[in-house]
PDB file of N, CA and C in Angstrom:
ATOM      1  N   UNK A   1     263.167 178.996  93.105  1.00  0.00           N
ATOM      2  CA  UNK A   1     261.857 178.981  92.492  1.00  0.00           C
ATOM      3  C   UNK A   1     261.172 180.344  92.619  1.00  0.00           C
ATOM      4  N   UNK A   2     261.117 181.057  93.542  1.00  0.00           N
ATOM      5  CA  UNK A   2     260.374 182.220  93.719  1.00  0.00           C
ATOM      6  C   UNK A   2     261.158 183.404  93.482  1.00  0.00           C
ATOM      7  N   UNK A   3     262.775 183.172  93.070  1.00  0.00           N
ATOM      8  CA  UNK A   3     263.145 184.384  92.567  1.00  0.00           C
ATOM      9  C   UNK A   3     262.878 184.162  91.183  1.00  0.00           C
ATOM     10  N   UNK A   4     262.423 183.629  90.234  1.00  0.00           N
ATOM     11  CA  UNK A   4     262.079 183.713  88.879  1.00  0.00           C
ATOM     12  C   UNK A   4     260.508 184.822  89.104  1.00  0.00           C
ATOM     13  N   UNK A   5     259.625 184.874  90.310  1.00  0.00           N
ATOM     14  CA  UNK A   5     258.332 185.763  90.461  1.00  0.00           C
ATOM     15  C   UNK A   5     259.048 187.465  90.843  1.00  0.00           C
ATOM     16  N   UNK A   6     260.110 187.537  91.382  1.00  0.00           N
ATOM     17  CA  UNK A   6     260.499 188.704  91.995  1.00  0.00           C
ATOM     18  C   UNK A   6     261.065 189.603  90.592  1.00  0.00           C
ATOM     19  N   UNK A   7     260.320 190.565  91.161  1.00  0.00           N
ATOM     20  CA  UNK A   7     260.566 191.520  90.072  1.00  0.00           C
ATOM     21  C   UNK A   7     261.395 193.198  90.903  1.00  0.00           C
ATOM     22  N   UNK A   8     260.768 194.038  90.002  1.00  0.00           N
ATOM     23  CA  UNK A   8     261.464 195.552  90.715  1.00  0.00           C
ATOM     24  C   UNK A   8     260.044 196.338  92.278  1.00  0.00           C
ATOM     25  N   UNK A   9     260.627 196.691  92.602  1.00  0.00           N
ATOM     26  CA  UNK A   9     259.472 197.104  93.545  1.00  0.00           C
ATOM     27  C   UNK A   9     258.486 197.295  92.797  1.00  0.00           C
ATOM     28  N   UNK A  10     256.977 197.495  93.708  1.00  0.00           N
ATOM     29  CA  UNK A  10     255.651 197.975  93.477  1.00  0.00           C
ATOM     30  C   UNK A  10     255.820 199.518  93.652  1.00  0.00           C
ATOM     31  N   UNK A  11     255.291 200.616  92.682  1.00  0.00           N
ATOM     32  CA  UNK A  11     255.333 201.849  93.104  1.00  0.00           C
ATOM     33  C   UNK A  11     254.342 202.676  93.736  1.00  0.00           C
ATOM     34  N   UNK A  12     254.274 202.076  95.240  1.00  0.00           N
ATOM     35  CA  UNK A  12     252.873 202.579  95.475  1.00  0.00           C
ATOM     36  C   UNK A  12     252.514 204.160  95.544  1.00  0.00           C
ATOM     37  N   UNK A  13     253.357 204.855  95.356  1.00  0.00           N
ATOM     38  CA  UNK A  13     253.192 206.156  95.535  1.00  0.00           C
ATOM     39  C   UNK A  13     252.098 206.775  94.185  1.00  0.00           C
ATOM     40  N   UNK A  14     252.503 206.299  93.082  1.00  0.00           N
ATOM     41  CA  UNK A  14     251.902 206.184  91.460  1.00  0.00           C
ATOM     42  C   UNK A  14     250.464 205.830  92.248  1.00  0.00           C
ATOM     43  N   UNK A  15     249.929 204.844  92.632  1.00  0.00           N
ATOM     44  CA  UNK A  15     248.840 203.859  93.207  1.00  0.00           C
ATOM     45  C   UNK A  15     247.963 205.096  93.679  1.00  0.00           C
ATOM     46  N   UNK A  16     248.754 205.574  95.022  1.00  0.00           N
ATOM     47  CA  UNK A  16     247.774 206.582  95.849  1.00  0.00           C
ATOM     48  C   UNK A  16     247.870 208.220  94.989  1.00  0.00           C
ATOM     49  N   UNK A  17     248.783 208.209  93.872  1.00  0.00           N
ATOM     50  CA  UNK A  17     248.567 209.698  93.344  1.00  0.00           C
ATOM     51  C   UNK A  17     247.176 209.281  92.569  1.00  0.00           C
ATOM     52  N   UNK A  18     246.983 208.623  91.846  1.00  0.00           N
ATOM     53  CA  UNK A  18     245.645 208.085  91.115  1.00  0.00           C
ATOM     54  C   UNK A  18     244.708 207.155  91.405  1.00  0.00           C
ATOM     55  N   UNK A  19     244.802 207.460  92.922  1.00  0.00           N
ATOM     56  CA  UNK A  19     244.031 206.825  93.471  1.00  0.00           C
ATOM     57  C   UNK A  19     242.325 206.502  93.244  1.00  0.00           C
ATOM     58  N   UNK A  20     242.054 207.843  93.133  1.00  0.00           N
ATOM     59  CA  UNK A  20     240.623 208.695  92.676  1.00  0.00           C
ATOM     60  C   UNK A  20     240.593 208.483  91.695  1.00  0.00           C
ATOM     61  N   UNK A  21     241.032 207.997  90.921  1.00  0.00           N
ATOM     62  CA  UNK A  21     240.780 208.026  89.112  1.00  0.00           C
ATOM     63  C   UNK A  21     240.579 206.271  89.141  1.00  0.00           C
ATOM     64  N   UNK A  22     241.123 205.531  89.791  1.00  0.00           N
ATOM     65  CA  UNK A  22     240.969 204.458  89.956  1.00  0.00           C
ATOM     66  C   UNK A  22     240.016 204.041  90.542  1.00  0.00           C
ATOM     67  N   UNK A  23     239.253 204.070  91.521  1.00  0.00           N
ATOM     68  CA  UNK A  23     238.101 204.134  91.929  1.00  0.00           C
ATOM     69  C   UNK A  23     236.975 204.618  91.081  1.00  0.00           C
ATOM     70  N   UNK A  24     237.318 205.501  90.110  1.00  0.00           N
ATOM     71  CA  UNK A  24     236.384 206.290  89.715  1.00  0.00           C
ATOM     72  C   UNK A  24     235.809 204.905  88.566  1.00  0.00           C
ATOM     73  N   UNK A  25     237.327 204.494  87.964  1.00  0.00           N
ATOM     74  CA  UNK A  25     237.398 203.850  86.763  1.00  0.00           C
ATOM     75  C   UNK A  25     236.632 202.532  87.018  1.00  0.00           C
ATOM     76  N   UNK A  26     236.597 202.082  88.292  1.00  0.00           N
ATOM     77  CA  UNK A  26     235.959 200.546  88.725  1.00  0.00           C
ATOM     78  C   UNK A  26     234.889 201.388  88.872  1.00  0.00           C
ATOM     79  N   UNK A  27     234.147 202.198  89.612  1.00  0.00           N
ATOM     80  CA  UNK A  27     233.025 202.281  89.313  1.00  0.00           C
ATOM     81  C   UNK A  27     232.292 202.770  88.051  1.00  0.00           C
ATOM     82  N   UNK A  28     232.870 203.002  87.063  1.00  0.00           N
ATOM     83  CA  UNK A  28     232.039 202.856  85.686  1.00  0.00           C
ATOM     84  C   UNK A  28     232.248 201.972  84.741  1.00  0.00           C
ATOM     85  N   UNK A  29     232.816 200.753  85.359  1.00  0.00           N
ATOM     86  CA  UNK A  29     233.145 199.845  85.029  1.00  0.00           C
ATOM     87  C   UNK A  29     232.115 198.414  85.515  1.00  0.00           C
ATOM     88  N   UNK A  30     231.833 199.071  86.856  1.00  0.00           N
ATOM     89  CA  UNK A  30     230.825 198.116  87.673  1.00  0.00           C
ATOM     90  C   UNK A  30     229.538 198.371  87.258  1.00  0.00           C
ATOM     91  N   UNK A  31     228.940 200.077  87.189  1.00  0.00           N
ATOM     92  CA  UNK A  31     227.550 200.295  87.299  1.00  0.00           C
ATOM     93  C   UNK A  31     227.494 200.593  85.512  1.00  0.00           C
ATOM     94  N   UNK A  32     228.251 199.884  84.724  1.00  0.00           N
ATOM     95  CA  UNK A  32     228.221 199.753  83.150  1.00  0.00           C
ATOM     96  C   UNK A  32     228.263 201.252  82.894  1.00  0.00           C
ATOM     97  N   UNK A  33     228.453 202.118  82.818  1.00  0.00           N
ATOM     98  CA  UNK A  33     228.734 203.435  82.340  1.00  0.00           C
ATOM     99  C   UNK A  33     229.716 203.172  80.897  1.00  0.00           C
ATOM    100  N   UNK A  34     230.548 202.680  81.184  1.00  0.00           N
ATOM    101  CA  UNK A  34     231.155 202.749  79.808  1.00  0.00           C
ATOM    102  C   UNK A  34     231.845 201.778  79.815  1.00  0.00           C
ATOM    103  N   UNK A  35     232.219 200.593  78.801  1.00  0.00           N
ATOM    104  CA  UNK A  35     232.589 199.273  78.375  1.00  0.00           C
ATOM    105  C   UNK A  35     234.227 198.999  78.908  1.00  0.00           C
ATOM    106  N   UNK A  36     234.579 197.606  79.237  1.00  0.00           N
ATOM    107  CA  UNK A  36     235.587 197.888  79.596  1.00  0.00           C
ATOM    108  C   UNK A  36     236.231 197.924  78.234  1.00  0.00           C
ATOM    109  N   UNK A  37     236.103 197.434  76.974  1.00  0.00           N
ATOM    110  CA  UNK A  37     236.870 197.683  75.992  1.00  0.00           C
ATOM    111  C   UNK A  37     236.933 199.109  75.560  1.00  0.00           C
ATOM    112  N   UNK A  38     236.038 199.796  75.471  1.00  0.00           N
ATOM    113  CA  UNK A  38     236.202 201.390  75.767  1.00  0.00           C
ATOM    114  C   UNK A  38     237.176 201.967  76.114  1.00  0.00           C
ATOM    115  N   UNK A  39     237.742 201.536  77.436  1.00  0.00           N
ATOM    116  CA  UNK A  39     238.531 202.055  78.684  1.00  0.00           C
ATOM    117  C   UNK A  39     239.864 201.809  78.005  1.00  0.00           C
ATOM    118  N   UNK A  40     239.789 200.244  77.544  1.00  0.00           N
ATOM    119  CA  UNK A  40     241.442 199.557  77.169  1.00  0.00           C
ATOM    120  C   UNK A  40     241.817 199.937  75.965  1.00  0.00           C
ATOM    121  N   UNK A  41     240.509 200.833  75.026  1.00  0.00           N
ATOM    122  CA  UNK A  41     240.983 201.657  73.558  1.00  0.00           C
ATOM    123  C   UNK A  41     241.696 202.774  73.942  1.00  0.00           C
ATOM    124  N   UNK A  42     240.998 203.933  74.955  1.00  0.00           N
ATOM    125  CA  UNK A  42     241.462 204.925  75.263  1.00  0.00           C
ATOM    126  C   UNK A  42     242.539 205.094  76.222  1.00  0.00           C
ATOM    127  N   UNK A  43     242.668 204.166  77.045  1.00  0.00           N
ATOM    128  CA  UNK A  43     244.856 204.035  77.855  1.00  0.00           C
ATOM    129  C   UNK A  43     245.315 203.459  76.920  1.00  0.00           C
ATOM    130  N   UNK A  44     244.971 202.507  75.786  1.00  0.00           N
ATOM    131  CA  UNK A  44     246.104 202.084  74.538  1.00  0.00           C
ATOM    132  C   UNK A  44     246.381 203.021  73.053  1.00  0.00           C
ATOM    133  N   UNK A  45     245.240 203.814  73.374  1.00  0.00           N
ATOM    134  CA  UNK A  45     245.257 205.019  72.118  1.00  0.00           C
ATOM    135  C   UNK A  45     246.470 205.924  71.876  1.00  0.00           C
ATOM    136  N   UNK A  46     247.220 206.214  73.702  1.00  0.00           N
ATOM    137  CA  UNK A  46     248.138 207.395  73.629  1.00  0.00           C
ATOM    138  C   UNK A  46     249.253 206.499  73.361  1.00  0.00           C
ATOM    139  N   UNK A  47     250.546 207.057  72.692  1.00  0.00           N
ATOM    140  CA  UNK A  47     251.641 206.633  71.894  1.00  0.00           C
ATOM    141  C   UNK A  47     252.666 206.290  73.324  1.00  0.00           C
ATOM    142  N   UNK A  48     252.183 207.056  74.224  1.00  0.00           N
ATOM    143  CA  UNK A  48     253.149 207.213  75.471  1.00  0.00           C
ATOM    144  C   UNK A  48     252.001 206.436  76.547  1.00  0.00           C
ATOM    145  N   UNK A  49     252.218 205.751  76.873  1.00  0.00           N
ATOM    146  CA  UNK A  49     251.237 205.660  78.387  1.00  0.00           C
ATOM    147  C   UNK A  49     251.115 206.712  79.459  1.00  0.00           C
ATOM    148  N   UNK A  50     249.479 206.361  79.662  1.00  0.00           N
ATOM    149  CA  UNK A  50     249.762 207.143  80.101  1.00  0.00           C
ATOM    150  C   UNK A  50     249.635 207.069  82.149  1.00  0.00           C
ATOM    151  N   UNK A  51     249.386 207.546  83.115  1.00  0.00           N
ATOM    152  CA  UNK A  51     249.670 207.833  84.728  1.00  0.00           C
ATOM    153  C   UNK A  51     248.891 206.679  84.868  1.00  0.00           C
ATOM    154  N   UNK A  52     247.475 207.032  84.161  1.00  0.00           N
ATOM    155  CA  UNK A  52     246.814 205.821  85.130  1.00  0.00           C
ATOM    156  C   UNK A  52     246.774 204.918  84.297  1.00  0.00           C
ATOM    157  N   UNK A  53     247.401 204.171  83.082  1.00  0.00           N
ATOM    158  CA  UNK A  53     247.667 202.958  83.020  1.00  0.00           C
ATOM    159  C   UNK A  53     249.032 202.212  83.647  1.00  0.00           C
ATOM    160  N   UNK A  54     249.519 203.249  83.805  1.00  0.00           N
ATOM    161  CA  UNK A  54     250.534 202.939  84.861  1.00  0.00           C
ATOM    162  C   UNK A  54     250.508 202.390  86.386  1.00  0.00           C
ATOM    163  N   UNK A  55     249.240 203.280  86.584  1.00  0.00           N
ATOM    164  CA  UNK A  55     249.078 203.204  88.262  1.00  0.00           C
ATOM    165  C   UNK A  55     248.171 201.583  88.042  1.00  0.00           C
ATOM    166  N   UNK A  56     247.226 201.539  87.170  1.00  0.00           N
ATOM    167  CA  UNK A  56     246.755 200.327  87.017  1.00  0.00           C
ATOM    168  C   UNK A  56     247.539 198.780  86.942  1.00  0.00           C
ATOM    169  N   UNK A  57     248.692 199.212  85.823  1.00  0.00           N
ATOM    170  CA  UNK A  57     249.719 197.704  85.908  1.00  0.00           C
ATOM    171  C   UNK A  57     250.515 197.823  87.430  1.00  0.00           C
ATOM    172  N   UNK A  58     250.396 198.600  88.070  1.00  0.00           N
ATOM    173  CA  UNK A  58     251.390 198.650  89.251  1.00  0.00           C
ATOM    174  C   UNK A  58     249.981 198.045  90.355  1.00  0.00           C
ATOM    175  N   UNK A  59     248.919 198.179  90.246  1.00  0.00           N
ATOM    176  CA  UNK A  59     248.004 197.680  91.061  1.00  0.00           C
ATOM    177  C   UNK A  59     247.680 195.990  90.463  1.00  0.00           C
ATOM    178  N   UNK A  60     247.466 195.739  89.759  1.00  0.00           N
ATOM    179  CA  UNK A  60     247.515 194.522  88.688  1.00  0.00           C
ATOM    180  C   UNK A  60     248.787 193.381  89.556  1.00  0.00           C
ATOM    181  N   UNK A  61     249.811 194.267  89.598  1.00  0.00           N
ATOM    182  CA  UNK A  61     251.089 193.887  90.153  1.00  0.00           C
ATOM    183  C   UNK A  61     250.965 193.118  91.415  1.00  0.00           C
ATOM    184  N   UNK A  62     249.893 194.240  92.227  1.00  0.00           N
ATOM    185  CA  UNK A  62     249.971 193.739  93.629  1.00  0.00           C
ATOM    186  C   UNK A  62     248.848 192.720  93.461  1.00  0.00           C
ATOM    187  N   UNK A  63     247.544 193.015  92.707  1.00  0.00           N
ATOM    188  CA  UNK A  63     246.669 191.786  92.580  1.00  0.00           C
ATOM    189  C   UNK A  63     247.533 190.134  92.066  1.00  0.00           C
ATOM    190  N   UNK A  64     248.624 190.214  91.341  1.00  0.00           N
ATOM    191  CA  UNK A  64     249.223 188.762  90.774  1.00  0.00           C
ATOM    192  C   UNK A  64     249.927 188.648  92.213  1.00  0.00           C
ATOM    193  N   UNK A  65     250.664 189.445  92.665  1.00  0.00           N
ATOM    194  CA  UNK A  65     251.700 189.347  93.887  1.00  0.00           C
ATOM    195  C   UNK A  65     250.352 188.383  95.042  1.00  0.00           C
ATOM    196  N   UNK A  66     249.401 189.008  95.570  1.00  0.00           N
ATOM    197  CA  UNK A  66     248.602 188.485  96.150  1.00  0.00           C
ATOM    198  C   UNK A  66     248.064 186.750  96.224  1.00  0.00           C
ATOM    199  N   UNK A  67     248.056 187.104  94.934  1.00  0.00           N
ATOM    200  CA  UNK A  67     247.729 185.393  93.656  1.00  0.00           C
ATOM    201  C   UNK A  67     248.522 184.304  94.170  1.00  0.00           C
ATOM    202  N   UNK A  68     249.903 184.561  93.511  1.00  0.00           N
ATOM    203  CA  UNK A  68     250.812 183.929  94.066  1.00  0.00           C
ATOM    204  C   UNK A  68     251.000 183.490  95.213  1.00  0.00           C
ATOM    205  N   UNK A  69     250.931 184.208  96.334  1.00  0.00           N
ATOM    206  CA  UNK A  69     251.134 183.922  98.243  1.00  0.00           C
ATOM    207  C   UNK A  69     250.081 183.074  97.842  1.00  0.00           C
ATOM    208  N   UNK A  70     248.742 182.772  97.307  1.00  0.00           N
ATOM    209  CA  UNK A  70     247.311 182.303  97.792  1.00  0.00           C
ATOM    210  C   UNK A  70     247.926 180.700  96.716  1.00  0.00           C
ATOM    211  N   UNK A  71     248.638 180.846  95.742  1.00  0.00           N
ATOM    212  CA  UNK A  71     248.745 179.876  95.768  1.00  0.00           C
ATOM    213  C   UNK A  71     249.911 178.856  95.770  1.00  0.00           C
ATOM    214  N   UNK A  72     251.032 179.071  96.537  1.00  0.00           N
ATOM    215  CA  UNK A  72     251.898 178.940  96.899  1.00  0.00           C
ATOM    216  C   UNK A  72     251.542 178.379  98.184  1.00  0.00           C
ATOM    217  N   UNK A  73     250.738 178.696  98.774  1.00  0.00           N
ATOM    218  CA  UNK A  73     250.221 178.277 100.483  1.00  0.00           C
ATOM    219  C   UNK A  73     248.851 177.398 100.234  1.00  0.00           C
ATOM    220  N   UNK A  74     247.996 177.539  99.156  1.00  0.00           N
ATOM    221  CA  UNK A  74     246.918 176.383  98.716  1.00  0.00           C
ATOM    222  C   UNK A  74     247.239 175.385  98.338  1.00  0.00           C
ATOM    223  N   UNK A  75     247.263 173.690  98.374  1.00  0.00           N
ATOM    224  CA  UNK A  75     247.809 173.159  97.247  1.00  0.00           C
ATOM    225  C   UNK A  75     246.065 173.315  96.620  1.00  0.00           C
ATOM    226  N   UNK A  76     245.139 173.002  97.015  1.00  0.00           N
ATOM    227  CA  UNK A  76     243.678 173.073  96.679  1.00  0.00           C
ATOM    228  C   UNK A  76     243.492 173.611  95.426  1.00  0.00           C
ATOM    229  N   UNK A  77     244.066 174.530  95.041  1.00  0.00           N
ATOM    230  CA  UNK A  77     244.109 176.038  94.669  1.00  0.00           C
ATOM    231  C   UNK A  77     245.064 175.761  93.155  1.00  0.00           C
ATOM    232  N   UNK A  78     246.103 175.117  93.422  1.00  0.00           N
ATOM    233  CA  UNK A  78     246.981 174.305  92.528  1.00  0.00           C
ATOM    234  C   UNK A  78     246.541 173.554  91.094  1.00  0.00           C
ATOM    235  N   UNK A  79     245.701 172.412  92.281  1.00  0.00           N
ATOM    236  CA  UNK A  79     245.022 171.074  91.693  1.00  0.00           C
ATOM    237  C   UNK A  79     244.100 171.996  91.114  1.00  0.00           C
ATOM    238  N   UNK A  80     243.100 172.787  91.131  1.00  0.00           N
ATOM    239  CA  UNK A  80     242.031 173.322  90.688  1.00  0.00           C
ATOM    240  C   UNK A  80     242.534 174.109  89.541  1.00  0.00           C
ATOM    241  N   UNK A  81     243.639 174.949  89.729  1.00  0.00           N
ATOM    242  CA  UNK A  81     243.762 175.817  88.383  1.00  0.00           C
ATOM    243  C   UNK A  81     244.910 174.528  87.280  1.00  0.00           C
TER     244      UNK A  81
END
């Protein structure tokens, strides 16, 4: 059952090179500076992806990875979703 969730490693190295850009990006995201559809025009605009939509699905990664343990160990959590 849980090797159908296992995938290729997480690249955390990608994570902490754009680290700062990521932070930067939640906070103008939080204090409304600029829309998140804004954000998801301009990382889907380039033909190539680009670092930090990369570093983002690799963080995304660890947020579902997280998900999973929480509900794999909830049944609460189960019944509710």
């Amino acid at each position: 059952m849980l090797s159908n969730h296992i995938g290729v490693p997480i690249i955390t190295a990608l994570i902490m090179e754009h680290w700062d850009d990521l932070l930067r990006l939640a906070a103008s995201i939080t204090t409304r500076t600029v829309t998140l559809s804004t954000i998801l025009k301009r990382l889907s605009a380039s033909s190539t992806s680009s670092d930090l939509a990369k570093a983002l699905r690799e963080l995304g990664r660890i947020e579902r990875t997280l998900f999973m343990i929480e509900w794999y160990s909830t049944p609460a959590l189960r019944r509710r979703c």
